[in-house]
PDB file of N, CA and C in Angstrom:
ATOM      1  N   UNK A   1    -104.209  19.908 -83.111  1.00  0.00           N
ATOM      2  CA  UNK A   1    -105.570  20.386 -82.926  1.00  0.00           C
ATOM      3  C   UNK A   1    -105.569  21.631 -82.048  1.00  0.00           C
ATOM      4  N   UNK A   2    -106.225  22.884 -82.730  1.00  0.00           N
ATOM      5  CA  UNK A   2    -106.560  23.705 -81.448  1.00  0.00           C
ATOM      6  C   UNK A   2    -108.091  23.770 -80.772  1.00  0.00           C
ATOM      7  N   UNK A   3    -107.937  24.473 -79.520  1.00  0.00           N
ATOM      8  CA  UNK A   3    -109.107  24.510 -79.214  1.00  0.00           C
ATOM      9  C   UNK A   3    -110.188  25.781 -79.522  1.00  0.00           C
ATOM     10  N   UNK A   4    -111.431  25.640 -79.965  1.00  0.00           N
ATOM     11  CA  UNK A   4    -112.352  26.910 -80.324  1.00  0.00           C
ATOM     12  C   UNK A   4    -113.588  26.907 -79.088  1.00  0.00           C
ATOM     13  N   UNK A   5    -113.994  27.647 -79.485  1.00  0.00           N
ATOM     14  CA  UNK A   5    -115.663  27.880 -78.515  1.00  0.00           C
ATOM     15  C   UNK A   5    -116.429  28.331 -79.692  1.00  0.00           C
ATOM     16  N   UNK A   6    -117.923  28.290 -79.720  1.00  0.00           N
ATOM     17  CA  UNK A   6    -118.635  28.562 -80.321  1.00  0.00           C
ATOM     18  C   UNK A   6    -119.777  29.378 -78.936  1.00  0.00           C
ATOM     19  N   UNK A   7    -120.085  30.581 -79.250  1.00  0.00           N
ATOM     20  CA  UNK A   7    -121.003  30.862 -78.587  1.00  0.00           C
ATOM     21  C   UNK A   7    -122.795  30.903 -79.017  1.00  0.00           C
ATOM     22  N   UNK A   8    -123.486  30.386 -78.521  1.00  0.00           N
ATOM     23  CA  UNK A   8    -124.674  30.286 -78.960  1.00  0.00           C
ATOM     24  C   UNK A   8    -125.873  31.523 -78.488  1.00  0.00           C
ATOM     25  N   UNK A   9    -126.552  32.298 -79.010  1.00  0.00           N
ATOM     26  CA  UNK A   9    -127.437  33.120 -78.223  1.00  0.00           C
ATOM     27  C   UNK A   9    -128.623  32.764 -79.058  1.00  0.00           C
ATOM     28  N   UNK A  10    -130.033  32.601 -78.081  1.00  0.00           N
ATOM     29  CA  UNK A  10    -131.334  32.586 -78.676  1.00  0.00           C
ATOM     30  C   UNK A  10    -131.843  33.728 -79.371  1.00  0.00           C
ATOM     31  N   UNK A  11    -132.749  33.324 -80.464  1.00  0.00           N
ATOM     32  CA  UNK A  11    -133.199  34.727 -81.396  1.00  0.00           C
ATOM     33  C   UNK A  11    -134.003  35.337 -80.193  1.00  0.00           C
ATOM     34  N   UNK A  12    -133.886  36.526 -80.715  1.00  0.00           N
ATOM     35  CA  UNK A  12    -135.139  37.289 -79.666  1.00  0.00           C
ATOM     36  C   UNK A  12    -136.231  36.727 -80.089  1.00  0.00           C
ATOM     37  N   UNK A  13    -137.427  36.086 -80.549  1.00  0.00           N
ATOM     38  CA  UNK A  13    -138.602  35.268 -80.351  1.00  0.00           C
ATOM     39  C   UNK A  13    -138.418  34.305 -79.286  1.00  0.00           C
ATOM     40  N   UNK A  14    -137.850  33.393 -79.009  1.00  0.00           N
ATOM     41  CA  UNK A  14    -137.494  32.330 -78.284  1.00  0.00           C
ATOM     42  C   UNK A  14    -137.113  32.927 -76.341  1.00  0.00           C
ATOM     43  N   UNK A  15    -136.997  34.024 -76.098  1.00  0.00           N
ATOM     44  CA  UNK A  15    -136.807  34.690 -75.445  1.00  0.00           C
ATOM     45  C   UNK A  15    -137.962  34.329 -74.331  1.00  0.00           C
ATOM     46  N   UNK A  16    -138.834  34.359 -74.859  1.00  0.00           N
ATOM     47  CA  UNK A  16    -140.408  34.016 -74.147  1.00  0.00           C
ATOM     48  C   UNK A  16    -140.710  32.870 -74.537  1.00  0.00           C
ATOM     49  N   UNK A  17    -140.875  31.707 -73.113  1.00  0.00           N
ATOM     50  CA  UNK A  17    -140.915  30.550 -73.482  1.00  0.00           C
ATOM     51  C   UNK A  17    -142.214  30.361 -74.428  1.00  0.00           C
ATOM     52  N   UNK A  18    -143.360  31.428 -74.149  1.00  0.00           N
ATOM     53  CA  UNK A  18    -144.610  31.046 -74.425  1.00  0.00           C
ATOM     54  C   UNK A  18    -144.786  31.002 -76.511  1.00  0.00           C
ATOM     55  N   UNK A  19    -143.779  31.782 -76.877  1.00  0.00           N
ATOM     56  CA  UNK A  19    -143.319  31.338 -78.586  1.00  0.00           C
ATOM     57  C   UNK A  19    -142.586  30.406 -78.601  1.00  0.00           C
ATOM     58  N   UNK A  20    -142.161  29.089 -78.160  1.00  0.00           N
ATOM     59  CA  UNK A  20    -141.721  28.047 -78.381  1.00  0.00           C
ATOM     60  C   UNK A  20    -142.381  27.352 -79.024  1.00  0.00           C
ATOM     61  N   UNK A  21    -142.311  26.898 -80.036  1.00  0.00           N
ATOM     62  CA  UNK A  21    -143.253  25.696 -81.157  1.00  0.00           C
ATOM     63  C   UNK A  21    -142.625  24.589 -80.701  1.00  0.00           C
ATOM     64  N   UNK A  22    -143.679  23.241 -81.291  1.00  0.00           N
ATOM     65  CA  UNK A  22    -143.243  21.993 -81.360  1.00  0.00           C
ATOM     66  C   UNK A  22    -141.934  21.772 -82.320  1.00  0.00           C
ATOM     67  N   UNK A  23    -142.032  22.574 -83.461  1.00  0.00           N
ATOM     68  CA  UNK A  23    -140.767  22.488 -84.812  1.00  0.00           C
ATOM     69  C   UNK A  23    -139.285  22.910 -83.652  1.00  0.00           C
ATOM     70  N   UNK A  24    -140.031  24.210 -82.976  1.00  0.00           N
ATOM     71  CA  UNK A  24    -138.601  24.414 -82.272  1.00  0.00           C
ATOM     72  C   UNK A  24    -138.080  23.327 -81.719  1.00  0.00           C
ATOM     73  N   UNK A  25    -139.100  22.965 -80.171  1.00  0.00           N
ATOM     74  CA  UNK A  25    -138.654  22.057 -79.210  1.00  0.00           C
ATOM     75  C   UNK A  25    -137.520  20.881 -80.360  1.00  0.00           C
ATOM     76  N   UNK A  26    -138.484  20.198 -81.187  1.00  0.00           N
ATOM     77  CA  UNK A  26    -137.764  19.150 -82.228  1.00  0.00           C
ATOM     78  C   UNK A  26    -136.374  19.234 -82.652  1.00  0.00           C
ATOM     79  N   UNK A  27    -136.206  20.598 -83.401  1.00  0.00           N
ATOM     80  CA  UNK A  27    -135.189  21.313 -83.550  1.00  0.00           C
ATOM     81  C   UNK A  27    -133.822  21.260 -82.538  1.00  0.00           C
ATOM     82  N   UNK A  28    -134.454  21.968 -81.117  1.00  0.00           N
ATOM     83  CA  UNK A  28    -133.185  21.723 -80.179  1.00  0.00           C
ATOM     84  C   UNK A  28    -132.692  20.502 -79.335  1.00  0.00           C
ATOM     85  N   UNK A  29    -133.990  19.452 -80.098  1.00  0.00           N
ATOM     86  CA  UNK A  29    -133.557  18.506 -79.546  1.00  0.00           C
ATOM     87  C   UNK A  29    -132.454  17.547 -80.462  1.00  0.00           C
ATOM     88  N   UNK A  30    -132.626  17.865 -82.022  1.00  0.00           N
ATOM     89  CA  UNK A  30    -131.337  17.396 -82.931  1.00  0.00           C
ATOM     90  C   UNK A  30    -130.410  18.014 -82.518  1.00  0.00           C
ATOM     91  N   UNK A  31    -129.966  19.676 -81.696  1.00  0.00           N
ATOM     92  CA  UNK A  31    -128.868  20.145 -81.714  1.00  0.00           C
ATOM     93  C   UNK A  31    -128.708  19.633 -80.540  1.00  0.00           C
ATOM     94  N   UNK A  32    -129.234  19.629 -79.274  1.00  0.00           N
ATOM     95  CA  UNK A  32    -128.862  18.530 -78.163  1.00  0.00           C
ATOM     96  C   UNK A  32    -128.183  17.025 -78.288  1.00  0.00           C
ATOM     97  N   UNK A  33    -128.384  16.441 -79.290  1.00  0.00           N
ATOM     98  CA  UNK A  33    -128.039  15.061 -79.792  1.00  0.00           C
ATOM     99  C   UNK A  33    -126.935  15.045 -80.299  1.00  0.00           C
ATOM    100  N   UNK A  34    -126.622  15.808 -81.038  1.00  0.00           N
ATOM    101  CA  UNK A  34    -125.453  16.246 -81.979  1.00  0.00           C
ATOM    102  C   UNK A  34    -124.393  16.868 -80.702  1.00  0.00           C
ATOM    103  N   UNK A  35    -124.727  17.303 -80.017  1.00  0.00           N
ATOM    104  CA  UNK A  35    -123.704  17.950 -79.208  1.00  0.00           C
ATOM    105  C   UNK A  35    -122.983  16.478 -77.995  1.00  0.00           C
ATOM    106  N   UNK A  36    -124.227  16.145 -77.718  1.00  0.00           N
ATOM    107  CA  UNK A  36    -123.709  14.924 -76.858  1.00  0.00           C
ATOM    108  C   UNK A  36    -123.294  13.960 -77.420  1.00  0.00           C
ATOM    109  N   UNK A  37    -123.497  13.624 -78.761  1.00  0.00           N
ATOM    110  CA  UNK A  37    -122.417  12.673 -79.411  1.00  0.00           C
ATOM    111  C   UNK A  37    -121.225  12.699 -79.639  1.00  0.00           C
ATOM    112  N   UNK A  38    -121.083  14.091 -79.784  1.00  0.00           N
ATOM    113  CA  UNK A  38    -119.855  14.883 -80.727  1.00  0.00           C
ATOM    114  C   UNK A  38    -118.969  15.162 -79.041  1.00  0.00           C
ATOM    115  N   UNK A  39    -119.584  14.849 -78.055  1.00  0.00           N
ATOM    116  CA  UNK A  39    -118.907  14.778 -76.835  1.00  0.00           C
ATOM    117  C   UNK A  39    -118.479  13.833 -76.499  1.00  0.00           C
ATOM    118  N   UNK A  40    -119.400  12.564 -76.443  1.00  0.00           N
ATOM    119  CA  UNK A  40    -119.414  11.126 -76.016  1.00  0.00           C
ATOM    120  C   UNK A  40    -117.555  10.561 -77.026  1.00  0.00           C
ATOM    121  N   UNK A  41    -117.575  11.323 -78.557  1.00  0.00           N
ATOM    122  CA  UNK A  41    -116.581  10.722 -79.526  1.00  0.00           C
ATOM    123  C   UNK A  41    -115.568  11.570 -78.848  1.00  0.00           C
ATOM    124  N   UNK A  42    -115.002  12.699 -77.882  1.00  0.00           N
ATOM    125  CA  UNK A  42    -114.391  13.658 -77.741  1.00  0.00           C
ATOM    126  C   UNK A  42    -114.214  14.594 -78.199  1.00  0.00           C
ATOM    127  N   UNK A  43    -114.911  14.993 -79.546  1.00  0.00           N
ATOM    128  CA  UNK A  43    -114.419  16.127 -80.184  1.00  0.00           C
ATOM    129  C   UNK A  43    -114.867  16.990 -79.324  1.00  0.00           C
ATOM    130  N   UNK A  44    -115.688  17.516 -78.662  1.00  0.00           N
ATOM    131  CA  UNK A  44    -116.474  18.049 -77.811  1.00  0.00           C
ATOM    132  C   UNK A  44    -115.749  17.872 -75.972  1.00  0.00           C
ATOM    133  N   UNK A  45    -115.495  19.223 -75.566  1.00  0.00           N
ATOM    134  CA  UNK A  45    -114.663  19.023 -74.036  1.00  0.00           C
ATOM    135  C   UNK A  45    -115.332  20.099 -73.250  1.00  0.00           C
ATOM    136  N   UNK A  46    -116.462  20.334 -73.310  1.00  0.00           N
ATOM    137  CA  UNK A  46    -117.111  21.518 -72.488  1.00  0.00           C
ATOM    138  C   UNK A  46    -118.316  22.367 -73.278  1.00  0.00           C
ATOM    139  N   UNK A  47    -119.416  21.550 -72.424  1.00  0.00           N
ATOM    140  CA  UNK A  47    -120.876  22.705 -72.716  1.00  0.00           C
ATOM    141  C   UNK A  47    -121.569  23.056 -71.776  1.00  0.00           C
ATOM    142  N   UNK A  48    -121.970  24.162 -72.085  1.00  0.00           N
ATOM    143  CA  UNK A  48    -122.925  25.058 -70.822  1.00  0.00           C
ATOM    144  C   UNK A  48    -123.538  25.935 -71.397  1.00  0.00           C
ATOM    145  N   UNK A  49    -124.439  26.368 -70.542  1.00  0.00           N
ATOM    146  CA  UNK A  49    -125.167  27.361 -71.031  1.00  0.00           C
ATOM    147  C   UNK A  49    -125.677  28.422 -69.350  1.00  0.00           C
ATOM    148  N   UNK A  50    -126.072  29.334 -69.646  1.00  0.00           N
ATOM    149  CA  UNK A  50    -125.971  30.453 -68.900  1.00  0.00           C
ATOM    150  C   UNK A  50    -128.072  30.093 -68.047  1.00  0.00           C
ATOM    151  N   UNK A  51    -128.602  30.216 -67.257  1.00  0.00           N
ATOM    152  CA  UNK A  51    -129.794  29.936 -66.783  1.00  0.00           C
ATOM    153  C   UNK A  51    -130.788  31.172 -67.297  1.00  0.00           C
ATOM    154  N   UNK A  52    -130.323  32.328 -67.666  1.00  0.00           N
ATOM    155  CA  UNK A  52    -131.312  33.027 -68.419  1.00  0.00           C
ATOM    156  C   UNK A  52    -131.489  33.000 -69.410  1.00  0.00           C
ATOM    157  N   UNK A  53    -132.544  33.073 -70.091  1.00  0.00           N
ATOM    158  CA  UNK A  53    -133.068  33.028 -71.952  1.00  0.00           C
ATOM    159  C   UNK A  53    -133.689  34.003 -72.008  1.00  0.00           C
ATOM    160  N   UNK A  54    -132.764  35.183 -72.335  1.00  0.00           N
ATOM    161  CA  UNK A  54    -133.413  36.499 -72.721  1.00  0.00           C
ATOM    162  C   UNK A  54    -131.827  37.136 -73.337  1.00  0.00           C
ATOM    163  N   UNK A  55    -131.730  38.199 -73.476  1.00  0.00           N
ATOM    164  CA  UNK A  55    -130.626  38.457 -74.551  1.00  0.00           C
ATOM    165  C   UNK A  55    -129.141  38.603 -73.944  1.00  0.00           C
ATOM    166  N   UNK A  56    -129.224  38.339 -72.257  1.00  0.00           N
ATOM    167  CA  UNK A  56    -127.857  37.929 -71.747  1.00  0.00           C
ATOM    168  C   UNK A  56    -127.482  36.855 -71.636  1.00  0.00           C
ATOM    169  N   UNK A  57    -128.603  36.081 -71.813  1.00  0.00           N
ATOM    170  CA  UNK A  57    -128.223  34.544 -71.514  1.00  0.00           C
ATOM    171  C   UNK A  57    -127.947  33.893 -73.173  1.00  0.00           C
ATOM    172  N   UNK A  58    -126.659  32.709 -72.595  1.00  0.00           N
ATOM    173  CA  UNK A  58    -125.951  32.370 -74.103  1.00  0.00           C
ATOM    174  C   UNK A  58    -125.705  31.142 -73.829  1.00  0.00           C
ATOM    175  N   UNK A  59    -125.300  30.026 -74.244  1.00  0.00           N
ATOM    176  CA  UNK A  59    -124.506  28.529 -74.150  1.00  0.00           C
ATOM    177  C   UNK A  59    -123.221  28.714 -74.684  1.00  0.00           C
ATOM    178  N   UNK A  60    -122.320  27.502 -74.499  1.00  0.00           N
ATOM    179  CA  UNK A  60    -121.071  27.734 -75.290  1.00  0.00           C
ATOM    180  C   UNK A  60    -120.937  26.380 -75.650  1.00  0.00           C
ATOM    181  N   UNK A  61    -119.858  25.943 -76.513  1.00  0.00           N
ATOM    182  CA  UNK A  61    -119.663  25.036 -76.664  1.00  0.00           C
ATOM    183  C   UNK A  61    -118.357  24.609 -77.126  1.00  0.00           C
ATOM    184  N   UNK A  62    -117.371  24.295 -76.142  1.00  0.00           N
ATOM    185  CA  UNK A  62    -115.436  23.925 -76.491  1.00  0.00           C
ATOM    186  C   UNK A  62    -115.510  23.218 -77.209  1.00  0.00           C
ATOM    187  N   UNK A  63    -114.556  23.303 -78.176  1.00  0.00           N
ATOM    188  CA  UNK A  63    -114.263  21.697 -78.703  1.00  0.00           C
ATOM    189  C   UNK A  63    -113.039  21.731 -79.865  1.00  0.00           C
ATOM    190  N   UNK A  64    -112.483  20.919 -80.470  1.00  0.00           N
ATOM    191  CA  UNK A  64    -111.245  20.760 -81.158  1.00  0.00           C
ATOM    192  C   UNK A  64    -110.988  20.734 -82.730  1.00  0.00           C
ATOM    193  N   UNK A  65    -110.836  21.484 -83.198  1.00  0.00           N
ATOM    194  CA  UNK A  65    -110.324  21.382 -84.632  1.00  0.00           C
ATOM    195  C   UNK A  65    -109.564  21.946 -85.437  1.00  0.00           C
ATOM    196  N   UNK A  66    -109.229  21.653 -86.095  1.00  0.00           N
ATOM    197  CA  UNK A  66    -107.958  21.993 -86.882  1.00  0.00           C
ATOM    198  C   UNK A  66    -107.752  23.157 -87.248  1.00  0.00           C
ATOM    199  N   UNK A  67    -108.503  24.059 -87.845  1.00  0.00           N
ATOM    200  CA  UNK A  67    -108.235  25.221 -88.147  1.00  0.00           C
ATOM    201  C   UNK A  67    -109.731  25.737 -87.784  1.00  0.00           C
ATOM    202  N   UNK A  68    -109.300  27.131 -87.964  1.00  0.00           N
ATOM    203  CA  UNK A  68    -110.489  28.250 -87.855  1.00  0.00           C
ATOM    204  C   UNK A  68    -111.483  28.197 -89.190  1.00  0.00           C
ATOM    205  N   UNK A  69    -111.261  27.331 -89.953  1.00  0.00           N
ATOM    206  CA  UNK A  69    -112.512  27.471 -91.444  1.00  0.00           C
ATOM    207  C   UNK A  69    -112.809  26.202 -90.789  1.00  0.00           C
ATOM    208  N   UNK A  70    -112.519  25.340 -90.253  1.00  0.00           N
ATOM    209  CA  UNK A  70    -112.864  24.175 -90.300  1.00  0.00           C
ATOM    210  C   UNK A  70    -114.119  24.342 -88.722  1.00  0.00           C
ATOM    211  N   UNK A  71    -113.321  25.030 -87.765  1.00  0.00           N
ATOM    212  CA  UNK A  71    -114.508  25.203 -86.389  1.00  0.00           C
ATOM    213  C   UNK A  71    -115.502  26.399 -86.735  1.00  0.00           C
ATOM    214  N   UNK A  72    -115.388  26.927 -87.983  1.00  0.00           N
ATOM    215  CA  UNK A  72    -116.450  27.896 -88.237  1.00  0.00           C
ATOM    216  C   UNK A  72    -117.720  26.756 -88.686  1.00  0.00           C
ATOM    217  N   UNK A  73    -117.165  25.967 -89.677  1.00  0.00           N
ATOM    218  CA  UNK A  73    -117.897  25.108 -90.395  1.00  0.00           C
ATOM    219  C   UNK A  73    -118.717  24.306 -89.526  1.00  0.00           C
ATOM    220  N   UNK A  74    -117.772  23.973 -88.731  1.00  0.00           N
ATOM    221  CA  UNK A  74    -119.016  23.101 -87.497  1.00  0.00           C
ATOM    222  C   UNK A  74    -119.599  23.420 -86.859  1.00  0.00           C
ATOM    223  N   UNK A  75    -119.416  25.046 -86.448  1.00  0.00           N
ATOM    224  CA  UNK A  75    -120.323  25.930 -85.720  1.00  0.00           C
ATOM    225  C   UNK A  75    -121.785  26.257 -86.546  1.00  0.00           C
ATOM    226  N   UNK A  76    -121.330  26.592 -87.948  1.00  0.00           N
ATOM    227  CA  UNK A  76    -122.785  26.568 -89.142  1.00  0.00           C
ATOM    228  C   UNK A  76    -123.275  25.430 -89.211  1.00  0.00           C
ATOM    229  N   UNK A  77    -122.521  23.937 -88.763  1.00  0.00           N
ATOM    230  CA  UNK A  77    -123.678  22.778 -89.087  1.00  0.00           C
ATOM    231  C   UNK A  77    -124.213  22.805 -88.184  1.00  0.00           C
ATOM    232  N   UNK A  78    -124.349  23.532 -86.916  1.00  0.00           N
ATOM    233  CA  UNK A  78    -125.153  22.969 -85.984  1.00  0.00           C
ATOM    234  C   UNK A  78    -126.794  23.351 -86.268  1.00  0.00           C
ATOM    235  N   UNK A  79    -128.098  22.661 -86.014  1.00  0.00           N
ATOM    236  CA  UNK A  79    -129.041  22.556 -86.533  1.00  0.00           C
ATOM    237  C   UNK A  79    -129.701  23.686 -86.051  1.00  0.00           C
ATOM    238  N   UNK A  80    -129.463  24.075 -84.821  1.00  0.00           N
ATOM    239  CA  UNK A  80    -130.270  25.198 -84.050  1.00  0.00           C
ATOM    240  C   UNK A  80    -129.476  27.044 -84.676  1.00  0.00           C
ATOM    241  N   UNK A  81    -128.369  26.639 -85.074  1.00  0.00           N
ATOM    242  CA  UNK A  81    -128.043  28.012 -86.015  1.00  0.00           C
ATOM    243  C   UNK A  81    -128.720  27.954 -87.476  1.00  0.00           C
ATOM    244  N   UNK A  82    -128.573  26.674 -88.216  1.00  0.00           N
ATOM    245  CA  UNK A  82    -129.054  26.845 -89.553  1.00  0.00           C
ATOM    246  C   UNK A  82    -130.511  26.760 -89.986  1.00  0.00           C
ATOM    247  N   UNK A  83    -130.697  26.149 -88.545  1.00  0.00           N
ATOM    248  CA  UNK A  83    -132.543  26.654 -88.565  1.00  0.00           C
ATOM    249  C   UNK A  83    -133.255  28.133 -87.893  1.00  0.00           C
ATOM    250  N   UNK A  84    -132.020  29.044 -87.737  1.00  0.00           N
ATOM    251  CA  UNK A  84    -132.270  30.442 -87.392  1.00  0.00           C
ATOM    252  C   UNK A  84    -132.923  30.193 -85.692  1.00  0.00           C
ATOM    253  N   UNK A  85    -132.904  29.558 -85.092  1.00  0.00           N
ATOM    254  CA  UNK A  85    -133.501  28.988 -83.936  1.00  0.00           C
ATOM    255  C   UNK A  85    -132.277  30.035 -82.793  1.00  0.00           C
ATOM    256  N   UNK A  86    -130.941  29.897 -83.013  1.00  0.00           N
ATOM    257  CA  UNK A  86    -129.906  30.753 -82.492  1.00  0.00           C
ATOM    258  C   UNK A  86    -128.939  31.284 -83.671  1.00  0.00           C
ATOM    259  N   UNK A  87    -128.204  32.392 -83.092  1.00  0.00           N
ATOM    260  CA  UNK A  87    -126.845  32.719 -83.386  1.00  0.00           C
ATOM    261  C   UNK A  87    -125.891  32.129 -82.848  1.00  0.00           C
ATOM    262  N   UNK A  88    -124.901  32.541 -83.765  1.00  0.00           N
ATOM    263  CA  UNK A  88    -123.432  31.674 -83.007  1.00  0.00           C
ATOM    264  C   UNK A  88    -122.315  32.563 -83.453  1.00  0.00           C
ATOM    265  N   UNK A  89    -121.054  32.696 -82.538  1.00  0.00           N
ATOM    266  CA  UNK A  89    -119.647  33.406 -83.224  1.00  0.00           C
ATOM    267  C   UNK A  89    -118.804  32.105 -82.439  1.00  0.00           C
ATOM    268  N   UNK A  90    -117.652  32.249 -83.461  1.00  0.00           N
ATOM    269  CA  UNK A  90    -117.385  30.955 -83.206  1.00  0.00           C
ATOM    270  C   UNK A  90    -115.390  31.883 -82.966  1.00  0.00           C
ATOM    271  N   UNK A  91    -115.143  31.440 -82.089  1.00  0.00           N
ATOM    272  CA  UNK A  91    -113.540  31.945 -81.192  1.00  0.00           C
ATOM    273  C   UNK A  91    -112.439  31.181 -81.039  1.00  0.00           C
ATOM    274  N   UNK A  92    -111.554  30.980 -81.639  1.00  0.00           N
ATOM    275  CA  UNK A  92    -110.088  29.840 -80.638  1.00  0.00           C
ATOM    276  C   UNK A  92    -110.166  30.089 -79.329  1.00  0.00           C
ATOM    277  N   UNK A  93    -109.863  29.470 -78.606  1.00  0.00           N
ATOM    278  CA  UNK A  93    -109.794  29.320 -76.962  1.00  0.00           C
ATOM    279  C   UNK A  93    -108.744  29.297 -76.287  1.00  0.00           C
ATOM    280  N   UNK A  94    -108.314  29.817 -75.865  1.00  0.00           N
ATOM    281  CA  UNK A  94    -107.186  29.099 -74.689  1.00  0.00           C
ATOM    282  C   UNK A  94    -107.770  28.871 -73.571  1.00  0.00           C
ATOM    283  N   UNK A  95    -107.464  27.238 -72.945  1.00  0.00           N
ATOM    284  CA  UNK A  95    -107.804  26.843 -71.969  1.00  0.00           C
ATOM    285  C   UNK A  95    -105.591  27.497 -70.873  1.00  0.00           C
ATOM    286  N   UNK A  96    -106.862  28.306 -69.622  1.00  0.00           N
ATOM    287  CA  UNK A  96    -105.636  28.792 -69.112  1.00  0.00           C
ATOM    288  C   UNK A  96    -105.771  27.717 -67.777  1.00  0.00           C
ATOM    289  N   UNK A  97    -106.661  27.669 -67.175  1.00  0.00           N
ATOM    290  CA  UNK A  97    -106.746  26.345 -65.889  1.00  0.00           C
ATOM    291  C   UNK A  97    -107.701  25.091 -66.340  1.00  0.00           C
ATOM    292  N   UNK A  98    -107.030  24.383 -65.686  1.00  0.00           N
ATOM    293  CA  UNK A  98    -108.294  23.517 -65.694  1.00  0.00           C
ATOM    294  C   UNK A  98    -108.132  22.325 -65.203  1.00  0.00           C
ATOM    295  N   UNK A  99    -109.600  21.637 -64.745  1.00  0.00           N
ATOM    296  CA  UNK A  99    -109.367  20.827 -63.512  1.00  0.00           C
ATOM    297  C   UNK A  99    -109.721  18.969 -64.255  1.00  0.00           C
TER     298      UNK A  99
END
């Protein structure tokens, strides 16, 4: 298994909390669910996200799979990219420290 990152950035609408819909909120709350499961099983070893939501602020998300078509693929299932809600580029990782 190697390790990838997926980086997540909000569309510019979402930028301003005050365009947040109920469909959204709903929305990031399936990709919230999906992420903490997919953690709870291990595939998943590190998420965060950055405290601004405007076009510097991003989340990430580590995690393990086999090849690069295969962590692209799971980077497109996530619900908050395929509902245009965010972007994502999805990277191999090297973990160089860690505690």
């Amino acid at each position: 298994m190697k390790t990838y990152l997926y980086k997540l950035t909000l569309t510019k609408r979402l930028w301003d909390e005050k365009n947040w819909t109920k469909k959204d909120e709903e929305i990031i709350e399936k990709h919230f669910l999906r992420i903490k499961n997919d953690f709870e099983l291990g595939k998943i070893i590190h998420v965060g996200k950055t405290m601004k939501e405007d076009m510097h602020g991003f989340g990430i998300v580590v995690f393990k799979c086999e090849d690069e078509e295969e962590a692209n693929a799971y980077m497109q299932d996530d619900i908050a990219i395929k509902e245009g809600l965010m972007t994502g580029i999805c990277l191999e990782y090297k973990v160089i420290f860690q505690k």
